[in-house]
C-alpha atoms as a PDB file:
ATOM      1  CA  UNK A   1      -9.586  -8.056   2.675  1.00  0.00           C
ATOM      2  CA  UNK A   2     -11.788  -7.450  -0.487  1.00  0.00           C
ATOM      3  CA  UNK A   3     -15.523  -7.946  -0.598  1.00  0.00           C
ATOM      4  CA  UNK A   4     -15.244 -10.787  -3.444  1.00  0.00           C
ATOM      5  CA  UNK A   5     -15.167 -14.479  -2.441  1.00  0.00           C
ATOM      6  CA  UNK A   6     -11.158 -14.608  -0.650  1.00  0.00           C
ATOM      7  CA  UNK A   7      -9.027 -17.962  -0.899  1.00  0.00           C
ATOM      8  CA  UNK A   8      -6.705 -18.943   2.123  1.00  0.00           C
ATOM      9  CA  UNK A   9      -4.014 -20.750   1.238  1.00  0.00           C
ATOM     10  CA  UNK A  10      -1.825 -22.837   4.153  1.00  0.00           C
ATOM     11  CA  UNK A  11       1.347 -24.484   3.791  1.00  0.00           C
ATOM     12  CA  UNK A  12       4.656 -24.390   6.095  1.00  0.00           C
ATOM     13  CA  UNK A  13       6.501 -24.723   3.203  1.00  0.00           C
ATOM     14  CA  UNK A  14       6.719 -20.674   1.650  1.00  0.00           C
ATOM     15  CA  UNK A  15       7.799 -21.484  -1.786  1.00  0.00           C
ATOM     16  CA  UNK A  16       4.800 -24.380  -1.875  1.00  0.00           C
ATOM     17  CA  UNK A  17       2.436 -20.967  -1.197  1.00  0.00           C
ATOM     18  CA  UNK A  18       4.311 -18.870  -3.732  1.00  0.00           C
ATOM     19  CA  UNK A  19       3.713 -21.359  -6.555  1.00  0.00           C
ATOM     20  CA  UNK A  20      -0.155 -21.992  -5.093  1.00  0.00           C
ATOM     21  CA  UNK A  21      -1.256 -18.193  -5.028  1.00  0.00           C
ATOM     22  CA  UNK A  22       0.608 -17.521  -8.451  1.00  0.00           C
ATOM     23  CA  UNK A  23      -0.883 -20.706 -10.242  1.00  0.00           C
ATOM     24  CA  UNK A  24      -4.304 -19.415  -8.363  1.00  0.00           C
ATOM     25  CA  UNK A  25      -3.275 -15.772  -9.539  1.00  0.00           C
ATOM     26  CA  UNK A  26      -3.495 -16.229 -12.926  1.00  0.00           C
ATOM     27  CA  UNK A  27      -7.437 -17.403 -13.198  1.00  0.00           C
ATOM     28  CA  UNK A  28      -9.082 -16.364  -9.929  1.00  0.00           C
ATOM     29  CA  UNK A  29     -10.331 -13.011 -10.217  1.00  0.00           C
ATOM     30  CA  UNK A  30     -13.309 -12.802  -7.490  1.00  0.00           C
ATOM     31  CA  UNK A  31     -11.269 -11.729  -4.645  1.00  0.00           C
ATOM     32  CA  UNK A  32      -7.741 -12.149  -3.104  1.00  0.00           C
ATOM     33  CA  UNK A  33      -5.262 -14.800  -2.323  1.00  0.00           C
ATOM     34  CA  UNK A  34      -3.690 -14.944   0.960  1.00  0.00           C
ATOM     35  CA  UNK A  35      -1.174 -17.323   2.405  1.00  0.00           C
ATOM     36  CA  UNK A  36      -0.144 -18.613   5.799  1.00  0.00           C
ATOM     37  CA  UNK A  37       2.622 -20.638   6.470  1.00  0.00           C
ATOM     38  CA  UNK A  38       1.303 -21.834  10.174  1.00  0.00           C
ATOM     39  CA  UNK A  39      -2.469 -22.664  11.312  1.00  0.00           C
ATOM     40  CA  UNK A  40      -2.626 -20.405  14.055  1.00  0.00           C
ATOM     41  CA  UNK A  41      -2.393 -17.336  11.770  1.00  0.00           C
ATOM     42  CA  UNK A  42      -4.594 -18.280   9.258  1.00  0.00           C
ATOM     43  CA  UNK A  43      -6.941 -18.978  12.407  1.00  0.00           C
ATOM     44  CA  UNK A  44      -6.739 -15.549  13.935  1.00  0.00           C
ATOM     45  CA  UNK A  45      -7.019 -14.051  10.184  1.00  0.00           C
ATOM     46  CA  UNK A  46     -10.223 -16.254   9.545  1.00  0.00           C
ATOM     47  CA  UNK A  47     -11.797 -15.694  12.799  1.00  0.00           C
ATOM     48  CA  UNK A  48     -10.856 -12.002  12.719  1.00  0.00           C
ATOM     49  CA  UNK A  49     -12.254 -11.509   8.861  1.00  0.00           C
ATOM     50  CA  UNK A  50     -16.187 -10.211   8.245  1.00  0.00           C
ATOM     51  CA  UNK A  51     -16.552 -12.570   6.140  1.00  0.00           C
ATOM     52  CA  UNK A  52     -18.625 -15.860   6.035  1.00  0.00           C
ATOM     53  CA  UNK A  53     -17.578 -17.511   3.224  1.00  0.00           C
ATOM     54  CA  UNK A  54     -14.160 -18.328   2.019  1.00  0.00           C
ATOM     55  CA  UNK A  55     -12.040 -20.977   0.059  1.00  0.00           C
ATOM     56  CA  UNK A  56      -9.478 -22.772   1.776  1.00  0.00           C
ATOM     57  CA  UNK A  57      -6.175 -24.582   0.024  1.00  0.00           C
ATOM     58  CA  UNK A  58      -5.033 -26.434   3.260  1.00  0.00           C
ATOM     59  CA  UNK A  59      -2.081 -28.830   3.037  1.00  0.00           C
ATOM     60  CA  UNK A  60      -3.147 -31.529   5.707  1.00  0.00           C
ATOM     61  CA  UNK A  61      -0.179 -31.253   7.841  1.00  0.00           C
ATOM     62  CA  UNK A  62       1.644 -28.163   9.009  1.00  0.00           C
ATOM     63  CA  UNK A  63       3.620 -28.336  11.828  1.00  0.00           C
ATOM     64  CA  UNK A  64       2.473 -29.881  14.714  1.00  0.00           C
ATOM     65  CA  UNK A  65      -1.389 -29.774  13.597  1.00  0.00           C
ATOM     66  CA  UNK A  66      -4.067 -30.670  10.228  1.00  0.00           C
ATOM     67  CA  UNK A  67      -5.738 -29.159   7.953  1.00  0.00           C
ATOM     68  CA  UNK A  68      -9.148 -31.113   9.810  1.00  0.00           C
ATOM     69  CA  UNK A  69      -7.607 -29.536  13.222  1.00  0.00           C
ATOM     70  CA  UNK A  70      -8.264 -25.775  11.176  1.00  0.00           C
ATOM     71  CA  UNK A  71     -11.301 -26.660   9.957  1.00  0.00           C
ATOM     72  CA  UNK A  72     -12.835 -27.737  13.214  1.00  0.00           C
ATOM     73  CA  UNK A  73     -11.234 -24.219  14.873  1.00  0.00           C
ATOM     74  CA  UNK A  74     -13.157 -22.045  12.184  1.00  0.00           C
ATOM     75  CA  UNK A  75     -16.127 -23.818  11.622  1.00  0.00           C
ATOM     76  CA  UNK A  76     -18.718 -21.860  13.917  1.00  0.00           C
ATOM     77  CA  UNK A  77     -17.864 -19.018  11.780  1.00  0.00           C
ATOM     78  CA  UNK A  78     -17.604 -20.865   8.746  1.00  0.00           C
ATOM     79  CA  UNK A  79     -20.042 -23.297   9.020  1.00  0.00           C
ATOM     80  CA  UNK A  80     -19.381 -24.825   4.998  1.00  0.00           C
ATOM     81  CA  UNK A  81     -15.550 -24.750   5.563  1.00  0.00           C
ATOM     82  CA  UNK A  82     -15.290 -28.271   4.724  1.00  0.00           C
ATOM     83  CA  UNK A  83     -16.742 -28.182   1.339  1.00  0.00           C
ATOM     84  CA  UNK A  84     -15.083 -24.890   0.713  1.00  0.00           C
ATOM     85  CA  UNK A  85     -11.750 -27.150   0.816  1.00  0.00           C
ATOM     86  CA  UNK A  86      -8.977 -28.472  -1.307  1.00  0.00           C
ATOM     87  CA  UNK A  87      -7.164 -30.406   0.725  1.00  0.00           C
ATOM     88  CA  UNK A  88      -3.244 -31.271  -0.560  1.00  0.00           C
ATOM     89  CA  UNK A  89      -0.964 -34.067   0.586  1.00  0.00           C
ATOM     90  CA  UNK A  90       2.523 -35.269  -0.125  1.00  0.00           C
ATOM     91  CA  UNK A  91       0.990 -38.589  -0.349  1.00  0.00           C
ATOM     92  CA  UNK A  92      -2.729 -39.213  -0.056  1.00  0.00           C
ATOM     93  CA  UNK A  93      -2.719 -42.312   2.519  1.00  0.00           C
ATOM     94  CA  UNK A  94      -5.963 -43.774   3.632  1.00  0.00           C
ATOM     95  CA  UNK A  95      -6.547 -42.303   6.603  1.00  0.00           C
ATOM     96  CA  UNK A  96      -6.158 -38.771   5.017  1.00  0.00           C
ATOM     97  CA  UNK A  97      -9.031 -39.932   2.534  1.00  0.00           C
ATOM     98  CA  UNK A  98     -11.354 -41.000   5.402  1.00  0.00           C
ATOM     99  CA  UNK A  99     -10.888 -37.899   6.910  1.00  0.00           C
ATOM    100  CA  UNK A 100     -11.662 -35.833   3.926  1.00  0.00           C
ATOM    101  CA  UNK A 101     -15.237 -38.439   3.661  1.00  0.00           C
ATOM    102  CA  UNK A 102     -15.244 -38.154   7.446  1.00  0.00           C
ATOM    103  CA  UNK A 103     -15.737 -33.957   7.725  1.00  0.00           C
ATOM    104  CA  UNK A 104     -17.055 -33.491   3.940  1.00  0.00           C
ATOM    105  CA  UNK A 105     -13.932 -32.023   2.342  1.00  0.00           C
ATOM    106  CA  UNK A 106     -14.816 -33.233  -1.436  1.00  0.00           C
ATOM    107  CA  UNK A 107     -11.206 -31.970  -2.991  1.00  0.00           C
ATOM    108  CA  UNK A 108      -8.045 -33.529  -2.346  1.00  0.00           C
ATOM    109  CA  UNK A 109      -4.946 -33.434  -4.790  1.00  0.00           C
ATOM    110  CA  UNK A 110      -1.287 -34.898  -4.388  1.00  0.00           C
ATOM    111  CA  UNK A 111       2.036 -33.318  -4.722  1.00  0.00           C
ATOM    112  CA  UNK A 112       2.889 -31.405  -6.765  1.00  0.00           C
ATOM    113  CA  UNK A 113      -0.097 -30.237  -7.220  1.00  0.00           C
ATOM    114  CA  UNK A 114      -0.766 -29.698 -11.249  1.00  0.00           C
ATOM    115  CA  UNK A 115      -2.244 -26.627 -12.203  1.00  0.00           C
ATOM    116  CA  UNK A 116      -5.084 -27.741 -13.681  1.00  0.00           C
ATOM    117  CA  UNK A 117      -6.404 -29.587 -11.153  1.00  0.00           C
ATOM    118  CA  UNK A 118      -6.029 -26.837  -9.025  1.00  0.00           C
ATOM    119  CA  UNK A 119      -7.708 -24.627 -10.808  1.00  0.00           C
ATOM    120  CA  UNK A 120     -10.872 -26.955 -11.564  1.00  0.00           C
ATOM    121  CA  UNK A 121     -11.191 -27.428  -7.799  1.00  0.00           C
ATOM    122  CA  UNK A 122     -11.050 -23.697  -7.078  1.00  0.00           C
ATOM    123  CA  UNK A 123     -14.083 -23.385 -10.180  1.00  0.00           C
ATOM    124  CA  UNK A 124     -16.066 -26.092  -8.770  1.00  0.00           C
ATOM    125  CA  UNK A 125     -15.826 -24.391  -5.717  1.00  0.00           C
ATOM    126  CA  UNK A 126     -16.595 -20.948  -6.504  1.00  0.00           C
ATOM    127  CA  UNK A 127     -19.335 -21.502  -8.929  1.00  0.00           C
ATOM    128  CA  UNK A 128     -21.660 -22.970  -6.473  1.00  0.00           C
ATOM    129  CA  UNK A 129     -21.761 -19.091  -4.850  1.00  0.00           C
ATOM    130  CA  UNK A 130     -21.310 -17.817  -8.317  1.00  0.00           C
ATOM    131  CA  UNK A 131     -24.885 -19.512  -9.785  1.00  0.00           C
ATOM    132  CA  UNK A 132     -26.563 -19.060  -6.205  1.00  0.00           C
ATOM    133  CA  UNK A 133     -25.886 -15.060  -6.390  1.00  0.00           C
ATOM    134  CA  UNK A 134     -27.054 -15.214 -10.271  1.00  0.00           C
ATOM    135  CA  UNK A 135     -30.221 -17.178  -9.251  1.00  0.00           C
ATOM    136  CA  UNK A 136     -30.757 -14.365  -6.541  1.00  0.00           C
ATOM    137  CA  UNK A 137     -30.152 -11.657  -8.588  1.00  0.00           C
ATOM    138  CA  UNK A 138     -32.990 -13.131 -11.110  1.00  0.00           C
ATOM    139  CA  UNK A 139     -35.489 -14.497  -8.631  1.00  0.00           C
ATOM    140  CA  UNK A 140     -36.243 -11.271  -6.474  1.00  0.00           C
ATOM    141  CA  UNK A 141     -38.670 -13.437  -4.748  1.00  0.00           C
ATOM    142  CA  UNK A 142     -36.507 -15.861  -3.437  1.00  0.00           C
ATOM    143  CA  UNK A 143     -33.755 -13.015  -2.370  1.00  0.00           C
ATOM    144  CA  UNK A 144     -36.410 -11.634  -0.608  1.00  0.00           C
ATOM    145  CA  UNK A 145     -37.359 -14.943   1.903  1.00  0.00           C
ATOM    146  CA  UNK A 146     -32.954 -15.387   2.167  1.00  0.00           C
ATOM    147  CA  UNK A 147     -32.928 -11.756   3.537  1.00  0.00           C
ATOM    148  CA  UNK A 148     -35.977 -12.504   6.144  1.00  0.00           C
ATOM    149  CA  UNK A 149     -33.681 -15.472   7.398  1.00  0.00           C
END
């Protein structure tokens, strides 16, 4: 685990992982790409990690349970999971769009997924932290109240 900003990445399908983590690999540079191929790994990873804050590239169905089933398993720990999400489907039906509305997952892209898209979603994403830390780092005020919290 580093101490930059990891991404998760689940799919049962390995070469579907492959191609996510090298498309991700060749942009993200604020901490480390890491694939599961089941839901209860990832889980025990997640819930095991020090961390707070991660990205998550969840396909919506792997194996017997959904990507919403994950979130709702790690989101004590991680209570912004949701909007930390891109979601991925082999076909984006209605119901898997309410569900994205329904917990707050804002990213959701088809098979196969195209690189670009990818890699907006994982920017959108990340910048969010990325201009929060900056605004920190130049308001020592306002770092100050976040650490008394």
């Amino acid at each position: 685990m580093s101490d930059g900003l990891d991404i998760i990445i689940v799919d049962d399908e390995p070469h579907v992982c492959d191609v996510l983590a090298e498309t991700i690999g060749r942009f993200y540079t604020w901490g480390e790409v890491i694939t599961f191929n089941d839901y209860a790994s990832a889980t025990d990873y997640c819930l095991g990690a020090g961390k707070g804050l991660m990205v998550f590239v969840l396909d919506v169905f792997v194996g017997e349970t959904n990507g919403f089933a994950f979130l709702d398993a790690i989101s004590e720990k991680y209570p912004n999971a949701a909007m930390d999400t891109i979601m991925i489907s082999g076909m984006a039906s209605d119901d898997v769009v309410d569900m994205c509305v329904a917990t707050g997952v804002h990213h959701l892209l088809e098979k196969p997924v195209r690189p670009y898209a990818l890699q907006l979603a994982v920017r959108s994403i990340v910048m969010k932290y990325l201009k929060f830390a900056m605004r920190l780092l130049a308001d020592s005020e306002l770092a100050e109240i976040i650490g008394r919290m």
